[in-house]
C-alpha atoms as a PDB file:
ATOM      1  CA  UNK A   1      37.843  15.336  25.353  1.00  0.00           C
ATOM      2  CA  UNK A   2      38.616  11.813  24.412  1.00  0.00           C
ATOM      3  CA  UNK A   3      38.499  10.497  27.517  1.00  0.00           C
ATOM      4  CA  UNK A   4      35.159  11.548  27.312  1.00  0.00           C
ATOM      5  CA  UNK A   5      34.001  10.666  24.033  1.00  0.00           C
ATOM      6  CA  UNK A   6      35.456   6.983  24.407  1.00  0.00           C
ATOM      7  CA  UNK A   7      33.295   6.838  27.821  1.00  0.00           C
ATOM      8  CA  UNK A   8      30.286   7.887  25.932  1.00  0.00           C
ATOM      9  CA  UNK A   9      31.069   5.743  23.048  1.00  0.00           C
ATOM     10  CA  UNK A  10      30.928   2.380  25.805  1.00  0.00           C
ATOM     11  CA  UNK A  11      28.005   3.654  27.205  1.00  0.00           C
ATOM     12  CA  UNK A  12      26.366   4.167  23.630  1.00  0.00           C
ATOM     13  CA  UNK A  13      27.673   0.634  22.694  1.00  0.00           C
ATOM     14  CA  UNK A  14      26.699  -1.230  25.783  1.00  0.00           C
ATOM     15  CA  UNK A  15      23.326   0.065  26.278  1.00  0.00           C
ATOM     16  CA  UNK A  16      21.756  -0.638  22.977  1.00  0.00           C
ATOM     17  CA  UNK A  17      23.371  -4.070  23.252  1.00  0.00           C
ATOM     18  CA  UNK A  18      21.747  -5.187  25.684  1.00  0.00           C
ATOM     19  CA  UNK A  19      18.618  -3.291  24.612  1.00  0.00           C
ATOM     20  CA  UNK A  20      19.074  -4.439  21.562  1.00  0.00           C
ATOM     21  CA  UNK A  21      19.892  -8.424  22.869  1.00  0.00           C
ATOM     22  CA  UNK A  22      17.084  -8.771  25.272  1.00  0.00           C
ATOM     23  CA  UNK A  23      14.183  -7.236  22.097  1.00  0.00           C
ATOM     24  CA  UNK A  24      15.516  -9.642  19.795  1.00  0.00           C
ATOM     25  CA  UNK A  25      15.066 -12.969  21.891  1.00  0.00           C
ATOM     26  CA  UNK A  26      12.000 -12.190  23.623  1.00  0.00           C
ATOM     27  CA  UNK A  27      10.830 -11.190  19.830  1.00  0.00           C
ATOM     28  CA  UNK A  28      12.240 -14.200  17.938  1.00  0.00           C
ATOM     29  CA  UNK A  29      10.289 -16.978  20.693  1.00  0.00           C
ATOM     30  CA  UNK A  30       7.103 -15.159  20.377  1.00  0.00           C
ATOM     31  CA  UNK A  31       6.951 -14.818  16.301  1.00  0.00           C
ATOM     32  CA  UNK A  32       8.856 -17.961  16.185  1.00  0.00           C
ATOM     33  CA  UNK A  33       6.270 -19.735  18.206  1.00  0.00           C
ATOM     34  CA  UNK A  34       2.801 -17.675  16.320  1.00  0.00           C
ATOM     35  CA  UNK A  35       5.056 -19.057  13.197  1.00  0.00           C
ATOM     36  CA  UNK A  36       5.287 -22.652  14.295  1.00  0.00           C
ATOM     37  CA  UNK A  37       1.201 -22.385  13.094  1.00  0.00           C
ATOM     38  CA  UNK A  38       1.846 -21.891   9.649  1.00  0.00           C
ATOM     39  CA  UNK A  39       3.588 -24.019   7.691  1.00  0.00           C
ATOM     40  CA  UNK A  40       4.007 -23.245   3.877  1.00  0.00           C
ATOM     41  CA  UNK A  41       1.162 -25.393   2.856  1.00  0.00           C
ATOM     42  CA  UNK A  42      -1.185 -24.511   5.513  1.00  0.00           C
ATOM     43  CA  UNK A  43      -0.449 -20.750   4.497  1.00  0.00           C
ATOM     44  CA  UNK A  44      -0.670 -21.443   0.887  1.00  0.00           C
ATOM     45  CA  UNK A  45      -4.865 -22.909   1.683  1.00  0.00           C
ATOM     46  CA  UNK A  46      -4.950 -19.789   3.802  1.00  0.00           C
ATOM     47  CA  UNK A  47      -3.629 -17.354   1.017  1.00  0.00           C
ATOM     48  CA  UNK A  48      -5.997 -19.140  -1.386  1.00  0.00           C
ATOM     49  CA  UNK A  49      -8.591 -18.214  -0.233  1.00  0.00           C
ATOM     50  CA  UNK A  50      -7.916 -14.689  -1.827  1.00  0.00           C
ATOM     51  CA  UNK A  51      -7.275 -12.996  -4.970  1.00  0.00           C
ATOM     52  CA  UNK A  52      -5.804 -10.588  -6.423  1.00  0.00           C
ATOM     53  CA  UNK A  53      -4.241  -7.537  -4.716  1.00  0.00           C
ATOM     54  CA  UNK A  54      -6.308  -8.897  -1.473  1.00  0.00           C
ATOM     55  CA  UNK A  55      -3.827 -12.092  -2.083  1.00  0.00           C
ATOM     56  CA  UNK A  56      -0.604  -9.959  -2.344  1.00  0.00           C
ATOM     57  CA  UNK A  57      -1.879  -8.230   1.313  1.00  0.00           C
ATOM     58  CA  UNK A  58      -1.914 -11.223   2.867  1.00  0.00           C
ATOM     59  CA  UNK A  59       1.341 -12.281   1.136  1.00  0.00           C
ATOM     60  CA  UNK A  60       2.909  -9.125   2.904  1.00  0.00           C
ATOM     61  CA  UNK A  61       1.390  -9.773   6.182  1.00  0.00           C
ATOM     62  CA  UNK A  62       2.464 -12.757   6.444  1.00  0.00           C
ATOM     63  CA  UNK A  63       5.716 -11.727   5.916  1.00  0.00           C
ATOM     64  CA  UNK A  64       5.192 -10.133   9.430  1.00  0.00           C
ATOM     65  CA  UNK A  65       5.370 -12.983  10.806  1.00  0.00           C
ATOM     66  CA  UNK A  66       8.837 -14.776   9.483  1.00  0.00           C
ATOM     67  CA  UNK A  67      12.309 -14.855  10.271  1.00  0.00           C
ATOM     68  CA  UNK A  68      14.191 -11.494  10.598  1.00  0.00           C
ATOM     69  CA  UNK A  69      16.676 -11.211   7.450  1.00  0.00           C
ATOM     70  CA  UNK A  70      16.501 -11.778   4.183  1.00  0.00           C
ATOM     71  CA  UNK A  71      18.190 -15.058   3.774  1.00  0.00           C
ATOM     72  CA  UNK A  72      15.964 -16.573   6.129  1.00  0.00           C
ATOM     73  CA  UNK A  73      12.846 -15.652   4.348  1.00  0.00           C
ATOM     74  CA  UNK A  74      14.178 -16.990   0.718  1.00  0.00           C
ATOM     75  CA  UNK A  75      14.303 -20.705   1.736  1.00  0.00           C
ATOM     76  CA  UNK A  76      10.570 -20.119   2.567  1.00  0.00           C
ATOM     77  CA  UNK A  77       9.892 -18.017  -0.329  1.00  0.00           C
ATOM     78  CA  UNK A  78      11.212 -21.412  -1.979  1.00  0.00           C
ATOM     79  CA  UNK A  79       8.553 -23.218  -0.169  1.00  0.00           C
ATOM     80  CA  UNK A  80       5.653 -21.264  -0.739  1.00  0.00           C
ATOM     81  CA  UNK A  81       6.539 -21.048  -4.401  1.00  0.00           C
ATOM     82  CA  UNK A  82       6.605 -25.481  -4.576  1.00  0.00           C
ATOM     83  CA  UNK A  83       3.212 -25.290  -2.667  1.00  0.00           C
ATOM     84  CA  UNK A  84       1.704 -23.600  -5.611  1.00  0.00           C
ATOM     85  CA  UNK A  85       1.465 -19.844  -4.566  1.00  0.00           C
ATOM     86  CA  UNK A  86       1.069 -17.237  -7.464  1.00  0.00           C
ATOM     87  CA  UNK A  87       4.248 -15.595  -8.210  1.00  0.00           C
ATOM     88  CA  UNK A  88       3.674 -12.027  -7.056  1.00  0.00           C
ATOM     89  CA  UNK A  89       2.083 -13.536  -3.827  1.00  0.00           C
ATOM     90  CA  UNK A  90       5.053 -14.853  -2.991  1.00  0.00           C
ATOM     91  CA  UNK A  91       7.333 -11.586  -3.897  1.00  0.00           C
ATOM     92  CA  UNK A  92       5.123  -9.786  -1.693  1.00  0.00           C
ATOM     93  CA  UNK A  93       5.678 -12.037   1.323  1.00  0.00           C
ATOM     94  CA  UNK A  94       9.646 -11.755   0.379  1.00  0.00           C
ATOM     95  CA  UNK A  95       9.871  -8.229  -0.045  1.00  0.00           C
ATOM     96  CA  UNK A  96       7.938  -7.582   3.485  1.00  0.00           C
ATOM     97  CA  UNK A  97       9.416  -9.996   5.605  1.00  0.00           C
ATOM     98  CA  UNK A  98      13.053  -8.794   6.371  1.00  0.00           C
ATOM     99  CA  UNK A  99      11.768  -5.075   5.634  1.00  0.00           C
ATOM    100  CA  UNK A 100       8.899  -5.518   7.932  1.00  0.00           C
ATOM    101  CA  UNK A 101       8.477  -7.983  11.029  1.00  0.00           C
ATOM    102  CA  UNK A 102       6.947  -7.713  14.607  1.00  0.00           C
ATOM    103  CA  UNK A 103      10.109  -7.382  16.193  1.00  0.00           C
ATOM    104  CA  UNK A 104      11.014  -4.488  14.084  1.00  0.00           C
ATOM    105  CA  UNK A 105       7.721  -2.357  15.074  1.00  0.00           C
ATOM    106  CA  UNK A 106       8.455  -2.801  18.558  1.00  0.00           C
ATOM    107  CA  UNK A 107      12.106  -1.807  18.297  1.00  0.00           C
ATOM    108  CA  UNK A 108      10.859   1.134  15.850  1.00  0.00           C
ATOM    109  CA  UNK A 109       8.801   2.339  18.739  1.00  0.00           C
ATOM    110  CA  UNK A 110      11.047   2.425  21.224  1.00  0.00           C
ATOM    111  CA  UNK A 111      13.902   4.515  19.142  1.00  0.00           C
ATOM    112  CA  UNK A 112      11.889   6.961  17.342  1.00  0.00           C
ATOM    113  CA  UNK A 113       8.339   6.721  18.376  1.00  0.00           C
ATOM    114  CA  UNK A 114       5.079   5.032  17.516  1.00  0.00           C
ATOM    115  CA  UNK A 115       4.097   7.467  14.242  1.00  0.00           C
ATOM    116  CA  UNK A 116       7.504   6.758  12.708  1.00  0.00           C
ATOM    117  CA  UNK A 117       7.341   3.172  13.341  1.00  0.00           C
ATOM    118  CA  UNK A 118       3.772   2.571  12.433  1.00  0.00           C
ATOM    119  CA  UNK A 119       4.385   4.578   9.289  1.00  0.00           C
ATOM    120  CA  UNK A 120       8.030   2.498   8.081  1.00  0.00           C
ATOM    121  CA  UNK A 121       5.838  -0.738   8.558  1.00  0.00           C
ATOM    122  CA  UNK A 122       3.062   0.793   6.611  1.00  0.00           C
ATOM    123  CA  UNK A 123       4.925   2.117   3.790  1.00  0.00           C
ATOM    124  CA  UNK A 124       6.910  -1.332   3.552  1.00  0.00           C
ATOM    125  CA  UNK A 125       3.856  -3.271   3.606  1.00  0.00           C
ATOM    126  CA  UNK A 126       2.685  -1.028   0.605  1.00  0.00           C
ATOM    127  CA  UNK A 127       5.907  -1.466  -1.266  1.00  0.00           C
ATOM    128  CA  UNK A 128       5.620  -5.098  -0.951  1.00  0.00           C
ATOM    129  CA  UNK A 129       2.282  -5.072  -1.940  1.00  0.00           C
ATOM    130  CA  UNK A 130       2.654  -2.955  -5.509  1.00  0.00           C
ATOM    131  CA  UNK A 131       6.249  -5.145  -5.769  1.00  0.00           C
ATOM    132  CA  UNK A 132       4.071  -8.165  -5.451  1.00  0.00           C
ATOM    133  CA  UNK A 133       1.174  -7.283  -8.143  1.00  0.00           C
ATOM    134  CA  UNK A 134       3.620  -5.770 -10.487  1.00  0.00           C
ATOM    135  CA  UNK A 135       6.106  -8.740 -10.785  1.00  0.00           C
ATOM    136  CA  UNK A 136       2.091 -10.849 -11.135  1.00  0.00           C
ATOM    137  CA  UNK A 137       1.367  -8.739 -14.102  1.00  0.00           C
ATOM    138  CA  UNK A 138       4.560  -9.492 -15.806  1.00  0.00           C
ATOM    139  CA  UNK A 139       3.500 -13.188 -15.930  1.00  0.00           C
ATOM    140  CA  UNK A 140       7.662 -14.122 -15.111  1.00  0.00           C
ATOM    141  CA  UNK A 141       6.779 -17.622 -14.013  1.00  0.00           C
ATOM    142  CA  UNK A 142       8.934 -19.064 -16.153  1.00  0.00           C
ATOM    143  CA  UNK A 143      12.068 -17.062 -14.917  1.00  0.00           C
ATOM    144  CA  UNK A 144      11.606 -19.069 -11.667  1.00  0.00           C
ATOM    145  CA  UNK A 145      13.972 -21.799 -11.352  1.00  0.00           C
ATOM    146  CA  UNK A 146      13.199 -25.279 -12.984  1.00  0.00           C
ATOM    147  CA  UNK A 147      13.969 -27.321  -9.575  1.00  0.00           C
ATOM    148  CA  UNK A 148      11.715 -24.661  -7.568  1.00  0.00           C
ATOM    149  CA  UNK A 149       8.803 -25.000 -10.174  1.00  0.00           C
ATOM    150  CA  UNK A 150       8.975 -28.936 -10.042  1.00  0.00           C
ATOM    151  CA  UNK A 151       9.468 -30.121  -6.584  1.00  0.00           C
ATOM    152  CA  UNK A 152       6.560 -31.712  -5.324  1.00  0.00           C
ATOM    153  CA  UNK A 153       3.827 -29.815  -2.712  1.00  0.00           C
ATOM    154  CA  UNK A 154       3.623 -30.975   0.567  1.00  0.00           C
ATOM    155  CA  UNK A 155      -0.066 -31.806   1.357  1.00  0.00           C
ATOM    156  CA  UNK A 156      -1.327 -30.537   4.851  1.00  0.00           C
ATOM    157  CA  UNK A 157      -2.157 -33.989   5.910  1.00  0.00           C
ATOM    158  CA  UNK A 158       1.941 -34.825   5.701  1.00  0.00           C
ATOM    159  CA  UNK A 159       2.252 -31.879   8.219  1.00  0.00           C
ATOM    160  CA  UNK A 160       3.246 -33.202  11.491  1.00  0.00           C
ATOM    161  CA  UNK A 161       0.365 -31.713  14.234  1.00  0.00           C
ATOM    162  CA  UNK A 162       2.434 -30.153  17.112  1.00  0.00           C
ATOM    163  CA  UNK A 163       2.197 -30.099  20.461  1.00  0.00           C
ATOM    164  CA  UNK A 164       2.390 -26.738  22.902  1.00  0.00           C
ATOM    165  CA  UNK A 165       5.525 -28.421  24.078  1.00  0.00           C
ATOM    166  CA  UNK A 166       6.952 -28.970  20.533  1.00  0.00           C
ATOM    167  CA  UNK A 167       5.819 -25.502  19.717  1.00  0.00           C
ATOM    168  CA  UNK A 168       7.702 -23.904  22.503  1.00  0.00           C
ATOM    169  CA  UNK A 169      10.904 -25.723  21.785  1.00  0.00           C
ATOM    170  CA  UNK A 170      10.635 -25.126  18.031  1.00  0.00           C
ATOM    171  CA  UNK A 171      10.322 -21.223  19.456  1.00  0.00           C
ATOM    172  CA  UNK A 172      13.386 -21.893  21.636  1.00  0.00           C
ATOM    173  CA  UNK A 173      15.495 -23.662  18.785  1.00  0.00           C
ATOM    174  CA  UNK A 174      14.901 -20.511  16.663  1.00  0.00           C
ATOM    175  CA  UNK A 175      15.451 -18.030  18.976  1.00  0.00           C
ATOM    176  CA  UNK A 176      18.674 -19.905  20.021  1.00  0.00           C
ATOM    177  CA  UNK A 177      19.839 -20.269  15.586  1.00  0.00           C
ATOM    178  CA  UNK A 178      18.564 -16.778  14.904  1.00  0.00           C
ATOM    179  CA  UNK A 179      20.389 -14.780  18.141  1.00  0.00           C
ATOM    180  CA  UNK A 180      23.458 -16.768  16.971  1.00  0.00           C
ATOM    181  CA  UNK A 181      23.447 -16.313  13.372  1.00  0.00           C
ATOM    182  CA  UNK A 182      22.562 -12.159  13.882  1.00  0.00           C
ATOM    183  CA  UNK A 183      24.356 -11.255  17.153  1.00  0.00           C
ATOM    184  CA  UNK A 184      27.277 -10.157  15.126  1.00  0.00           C
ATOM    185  CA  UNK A 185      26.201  -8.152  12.976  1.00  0.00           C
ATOM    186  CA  UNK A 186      23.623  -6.768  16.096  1.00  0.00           C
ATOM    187  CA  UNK A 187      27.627  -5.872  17.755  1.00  0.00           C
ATOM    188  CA  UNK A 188      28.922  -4.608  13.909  1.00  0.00           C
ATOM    189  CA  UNK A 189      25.694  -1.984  13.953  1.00  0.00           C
ATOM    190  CA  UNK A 190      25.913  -1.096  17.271  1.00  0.00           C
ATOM    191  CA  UNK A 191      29.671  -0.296  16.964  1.00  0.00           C
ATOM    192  CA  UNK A 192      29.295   1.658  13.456  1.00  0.00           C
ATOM    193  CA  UNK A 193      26.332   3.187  15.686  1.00  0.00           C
ATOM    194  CA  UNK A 194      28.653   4.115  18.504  1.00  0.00           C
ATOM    195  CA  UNK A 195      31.306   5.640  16.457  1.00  0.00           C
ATOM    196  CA  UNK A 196      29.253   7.793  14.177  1.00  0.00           C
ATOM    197  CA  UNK A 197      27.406   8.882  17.051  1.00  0.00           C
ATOM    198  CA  UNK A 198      30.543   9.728  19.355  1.00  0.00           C
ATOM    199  CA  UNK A 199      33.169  10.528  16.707  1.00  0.00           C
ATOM    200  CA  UNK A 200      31.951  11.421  13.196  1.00  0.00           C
ATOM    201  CA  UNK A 201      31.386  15.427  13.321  1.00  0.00           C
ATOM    202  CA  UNK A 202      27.817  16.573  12.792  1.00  0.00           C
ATOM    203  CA  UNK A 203      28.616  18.319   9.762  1.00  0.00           C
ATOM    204  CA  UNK A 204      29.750  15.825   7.479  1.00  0.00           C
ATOM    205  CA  UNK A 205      26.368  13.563   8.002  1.00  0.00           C
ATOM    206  CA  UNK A 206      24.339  17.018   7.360  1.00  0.00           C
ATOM    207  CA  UNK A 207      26.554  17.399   4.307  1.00  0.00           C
ATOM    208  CA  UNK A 208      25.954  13.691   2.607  1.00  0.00           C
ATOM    209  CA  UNK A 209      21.914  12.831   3.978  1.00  0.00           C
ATOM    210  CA  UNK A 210      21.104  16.481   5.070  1.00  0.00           C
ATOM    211  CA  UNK A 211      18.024  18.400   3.559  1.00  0.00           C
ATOM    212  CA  UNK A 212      20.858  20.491   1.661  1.00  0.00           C
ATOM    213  CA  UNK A 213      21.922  17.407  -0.205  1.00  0.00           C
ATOM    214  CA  UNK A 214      18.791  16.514  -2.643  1.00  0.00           C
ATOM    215  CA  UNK A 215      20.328  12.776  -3.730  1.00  0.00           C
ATOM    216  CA  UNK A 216      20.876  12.160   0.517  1.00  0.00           C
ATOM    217  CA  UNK A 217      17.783   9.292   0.131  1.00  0.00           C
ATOM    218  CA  UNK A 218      19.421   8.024  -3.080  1.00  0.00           C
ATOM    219  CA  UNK A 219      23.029   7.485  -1.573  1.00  0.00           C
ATOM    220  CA  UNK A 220      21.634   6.045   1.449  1.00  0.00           C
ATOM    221  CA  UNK A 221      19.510   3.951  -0.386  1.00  0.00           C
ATOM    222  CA  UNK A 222      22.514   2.612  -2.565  1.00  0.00           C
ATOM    223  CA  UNK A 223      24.880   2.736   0.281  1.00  0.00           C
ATOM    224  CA  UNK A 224      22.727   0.506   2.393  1.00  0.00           C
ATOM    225  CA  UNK A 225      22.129  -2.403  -0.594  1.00  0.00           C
ATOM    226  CA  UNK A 226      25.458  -4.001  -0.606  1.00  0.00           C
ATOM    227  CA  UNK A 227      25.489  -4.277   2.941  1.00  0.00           C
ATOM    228  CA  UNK A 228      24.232  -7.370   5.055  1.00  0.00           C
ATOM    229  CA  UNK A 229      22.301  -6.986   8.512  1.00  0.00           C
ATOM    230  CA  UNK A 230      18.755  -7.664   9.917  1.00  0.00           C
ATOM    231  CA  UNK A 231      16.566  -5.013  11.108  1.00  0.00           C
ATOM    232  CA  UNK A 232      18.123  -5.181  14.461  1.00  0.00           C
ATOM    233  CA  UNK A 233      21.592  -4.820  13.347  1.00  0.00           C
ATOM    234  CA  UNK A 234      21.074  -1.754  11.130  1.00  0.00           C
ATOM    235  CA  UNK A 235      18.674   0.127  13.633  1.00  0.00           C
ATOM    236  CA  UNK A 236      21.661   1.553  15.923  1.00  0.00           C
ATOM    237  CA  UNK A 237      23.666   2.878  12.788  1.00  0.00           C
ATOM    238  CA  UNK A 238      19.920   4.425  11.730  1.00  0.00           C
ATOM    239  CA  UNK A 239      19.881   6.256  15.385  1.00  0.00           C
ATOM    240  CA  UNK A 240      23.265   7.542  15.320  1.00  0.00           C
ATOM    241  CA  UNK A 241      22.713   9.257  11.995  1.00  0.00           C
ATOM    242  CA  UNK A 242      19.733  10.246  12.662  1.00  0.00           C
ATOM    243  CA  UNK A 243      20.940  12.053  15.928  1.00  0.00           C
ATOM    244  CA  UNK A 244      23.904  13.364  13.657  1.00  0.00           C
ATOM    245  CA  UNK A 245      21.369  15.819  11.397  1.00  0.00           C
ATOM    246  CA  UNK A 246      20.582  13.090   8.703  1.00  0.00           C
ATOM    247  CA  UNK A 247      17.213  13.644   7.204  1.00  0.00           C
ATOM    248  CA  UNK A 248      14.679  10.790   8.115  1.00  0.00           C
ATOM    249  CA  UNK A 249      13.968   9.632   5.015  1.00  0.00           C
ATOM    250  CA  UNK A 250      17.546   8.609   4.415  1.00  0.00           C
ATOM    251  CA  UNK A 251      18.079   7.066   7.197  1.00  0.00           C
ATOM    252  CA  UNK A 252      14.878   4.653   7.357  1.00  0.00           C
ATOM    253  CA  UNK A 253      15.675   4.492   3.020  1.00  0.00           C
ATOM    254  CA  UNK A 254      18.853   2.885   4.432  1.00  0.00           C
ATOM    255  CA  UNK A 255      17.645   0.773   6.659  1.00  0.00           C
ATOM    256  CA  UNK A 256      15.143  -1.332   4.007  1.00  0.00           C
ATOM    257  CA  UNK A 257      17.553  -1.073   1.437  1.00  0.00           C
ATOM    258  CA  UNK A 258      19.983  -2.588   3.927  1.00  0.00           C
ATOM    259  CA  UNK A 259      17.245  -5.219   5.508  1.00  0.00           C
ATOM    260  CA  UNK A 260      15.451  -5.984   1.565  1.00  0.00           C
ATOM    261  CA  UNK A 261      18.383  -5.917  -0.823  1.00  0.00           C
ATOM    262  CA  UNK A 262      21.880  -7.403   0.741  1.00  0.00           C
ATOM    263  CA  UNK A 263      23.971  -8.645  -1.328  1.00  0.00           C
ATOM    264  CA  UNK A 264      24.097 -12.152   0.279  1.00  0.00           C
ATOM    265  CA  UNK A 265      20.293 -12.366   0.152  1.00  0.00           C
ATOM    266  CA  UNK A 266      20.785 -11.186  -3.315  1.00  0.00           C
ATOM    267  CA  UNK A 267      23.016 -13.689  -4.476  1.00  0.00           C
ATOM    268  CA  UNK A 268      20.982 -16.699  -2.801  1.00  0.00           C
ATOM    269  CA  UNK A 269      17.672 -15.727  -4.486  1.00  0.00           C
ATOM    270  CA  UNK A 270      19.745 -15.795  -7.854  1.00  0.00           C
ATOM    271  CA  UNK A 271      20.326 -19.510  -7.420  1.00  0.00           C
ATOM    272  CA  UNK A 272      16.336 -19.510  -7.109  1.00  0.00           C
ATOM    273  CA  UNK A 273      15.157 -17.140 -10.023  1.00  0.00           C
ATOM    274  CA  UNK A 274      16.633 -16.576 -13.385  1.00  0.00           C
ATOM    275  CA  UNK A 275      19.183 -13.095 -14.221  1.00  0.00           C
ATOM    276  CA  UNK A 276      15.761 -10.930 -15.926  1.00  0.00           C
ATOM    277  CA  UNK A 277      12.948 -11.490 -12.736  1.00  0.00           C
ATOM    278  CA  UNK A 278      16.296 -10.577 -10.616  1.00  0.00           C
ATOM    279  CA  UNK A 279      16.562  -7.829 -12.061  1.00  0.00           C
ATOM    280  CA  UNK A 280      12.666  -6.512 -11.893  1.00  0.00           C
ATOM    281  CA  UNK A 281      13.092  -6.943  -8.262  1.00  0.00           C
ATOM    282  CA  UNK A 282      16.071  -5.425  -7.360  1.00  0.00           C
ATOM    283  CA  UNK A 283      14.424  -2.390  -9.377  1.00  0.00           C
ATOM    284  CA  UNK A 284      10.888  -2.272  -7.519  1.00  0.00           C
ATOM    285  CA  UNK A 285      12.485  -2.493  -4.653  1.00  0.00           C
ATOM    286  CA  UNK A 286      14.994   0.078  -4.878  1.00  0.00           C
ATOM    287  CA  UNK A 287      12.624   2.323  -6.463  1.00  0.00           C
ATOM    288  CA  UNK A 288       9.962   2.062  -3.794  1.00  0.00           C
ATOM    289  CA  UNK A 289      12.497   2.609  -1.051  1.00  0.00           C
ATOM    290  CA  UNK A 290      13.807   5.741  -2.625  1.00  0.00           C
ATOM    291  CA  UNK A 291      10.124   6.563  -3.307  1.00  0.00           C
ATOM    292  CA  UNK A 292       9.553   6.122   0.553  1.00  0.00           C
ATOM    293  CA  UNK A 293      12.525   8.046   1.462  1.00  0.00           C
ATOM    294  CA  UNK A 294      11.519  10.997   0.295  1.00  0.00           C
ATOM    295  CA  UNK A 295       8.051  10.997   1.303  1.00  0.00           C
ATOM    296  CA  UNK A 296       9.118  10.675   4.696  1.00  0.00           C
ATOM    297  CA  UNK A 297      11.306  13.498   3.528  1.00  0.00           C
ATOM    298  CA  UNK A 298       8.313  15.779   2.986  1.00  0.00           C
ATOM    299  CA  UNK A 299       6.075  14.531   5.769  1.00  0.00           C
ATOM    300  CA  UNK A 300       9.249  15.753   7.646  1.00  0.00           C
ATOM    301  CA  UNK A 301       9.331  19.092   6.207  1.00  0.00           C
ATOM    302  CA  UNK A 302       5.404  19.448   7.283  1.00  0.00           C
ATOM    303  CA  UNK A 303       5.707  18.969  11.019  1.00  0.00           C
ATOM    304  CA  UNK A 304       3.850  15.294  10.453  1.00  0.00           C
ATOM    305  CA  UNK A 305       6.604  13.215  12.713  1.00  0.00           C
ATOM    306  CA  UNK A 306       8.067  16.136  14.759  1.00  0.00           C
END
């Protein structure tokens, strides 16, 4: 059966390619263009506006509504953190918007449904949220970066007012930068996708992130950190374990462990904050994803997504 399994491997690879492709452009112009509205300083008067954990929920919307990996979102975590936001505001916003975007609800949807999808974006948005107000509580605004703290705000009077036709090519410059800088790793998860899906046997993915193996969310978790791909890229490697017996809350623990805490992403933001508020974040994060993991784990068990 080779033959066979390297035709079904193509046709694996090639479809969700081009699925894949044509979701993340049409995706990237139209947040990319609702974006071109809100410049950090025009957010930052928006997000003023609130306080408390009401700020830290619009932090982690907002994060909706951003670029689609986590080293895109730190240069404006930078931004919003010169224009004078609160500290856990701002971790809020960076925690949601890799794990949790626009693009990745509708691609959610159309692999494994609309309650699995609205549920990931729910629980992320909650983990950002709690991420957000604890790292406010621990009053860390000193571990920020000197250069971040002291570079002057931007008032909204300096921002330039755009036209719809400097709107739509902003949208078309993006979606040109973003397809280019993520296509590769879109073709890396599809492949990884393709191969576990056509080649891996079903038994060894039930033995590692099965419901017999009670650390499955943990390994995924911590197998997924070090690794560097947007939502799109880590999606197709999420579908083919999934379809291999993997239990669901490994394999979406995976994928915001994979989308939140890369280790590129993690060694840019450590340019921005000092070694100790690193640290709290890596450890809310991971925490909350595991956390997440395995309460998709028992919502499984109870017939809630099936």
């Amino acid at each position: 059966f080779p033959t066979r399994r390297s035709s079904d491997l193509l046709q694996f690879f090639f479809y969700d390619v081009v699925k894949i492709t044509v979701l993340l452009c049409v995706l990237i112009f139209l947040i990319s263009y609702i974006q071109s509205y809100f410049p950090p300083e025009r957010s930052r008067k928006i997000m003023g506006r609130f306080r408390g954990i009401w700020a830290n929920i619009m932090g982690a919307l907002l994060g909706t509504v951003t670029p689609f990996c986590s080293c895109s979102s730190i240069p404006l975590f930078m931004g919003f953190t010169s224009a004078g936001l609160p500290l856990g505001v701002t971790f809020s916003f960076l925690i949601s918007s890799p794990m949790v975007d626009l693009g990745s609800l509708v691609l959610l949807i159309s692999i494994f449904g609309y309650r699995i999808a609205v549920a990931y974006v729910v629980f992320g948005l909650i983990i950002a949220v709690i991420g957000g107000s604890v790292i406010e509580r621990l009053h860390m605004e000193a571990e920020i970066e000197d250069f971040i703290r002291q570079a002057p705000a931007v008032s909204e009077a300096e921002i330039p007012q755009l036209t719809r036709r400097d709107r739509l090519d902003y949208a078309k410059e993006q979606m040109t930068s973003t397809f280019r800088k993520v296509f590769p790793y879109i073709l890396i998860g599809v492949g990884i996708g393709a191969l576990i899906h056509n080649w891996i046997p079903e038994q060894w993915v039930e033995d590692v992130l099965g419901r017999q193996n009670p650390l499955g969310v943990i390994l995924a978790t911590l197998v997924g950190a070090p690794m560097y791909a947007d939502i799109f890229g880590s999606i197709p490697i999420a579908e083919a374990l999934l379809g291999k017996g993997a239990q669901l809350g490994a394999v979406l623990s995976f994928m915001m462990a994979v989308t939140t805490l890369s280790l590129p992403s993690m060694i840019m933001l450590s340019k921005v904050v000092k070694p100790k508020l690193l640290r709290v974040f890596i450890a809310i994060c991971t925490v909350g994803i595991i956390m997440v993991g395995y309460l998709f784990n028992l919502t499984q068990a109870l017939f809630i997504f099936i």
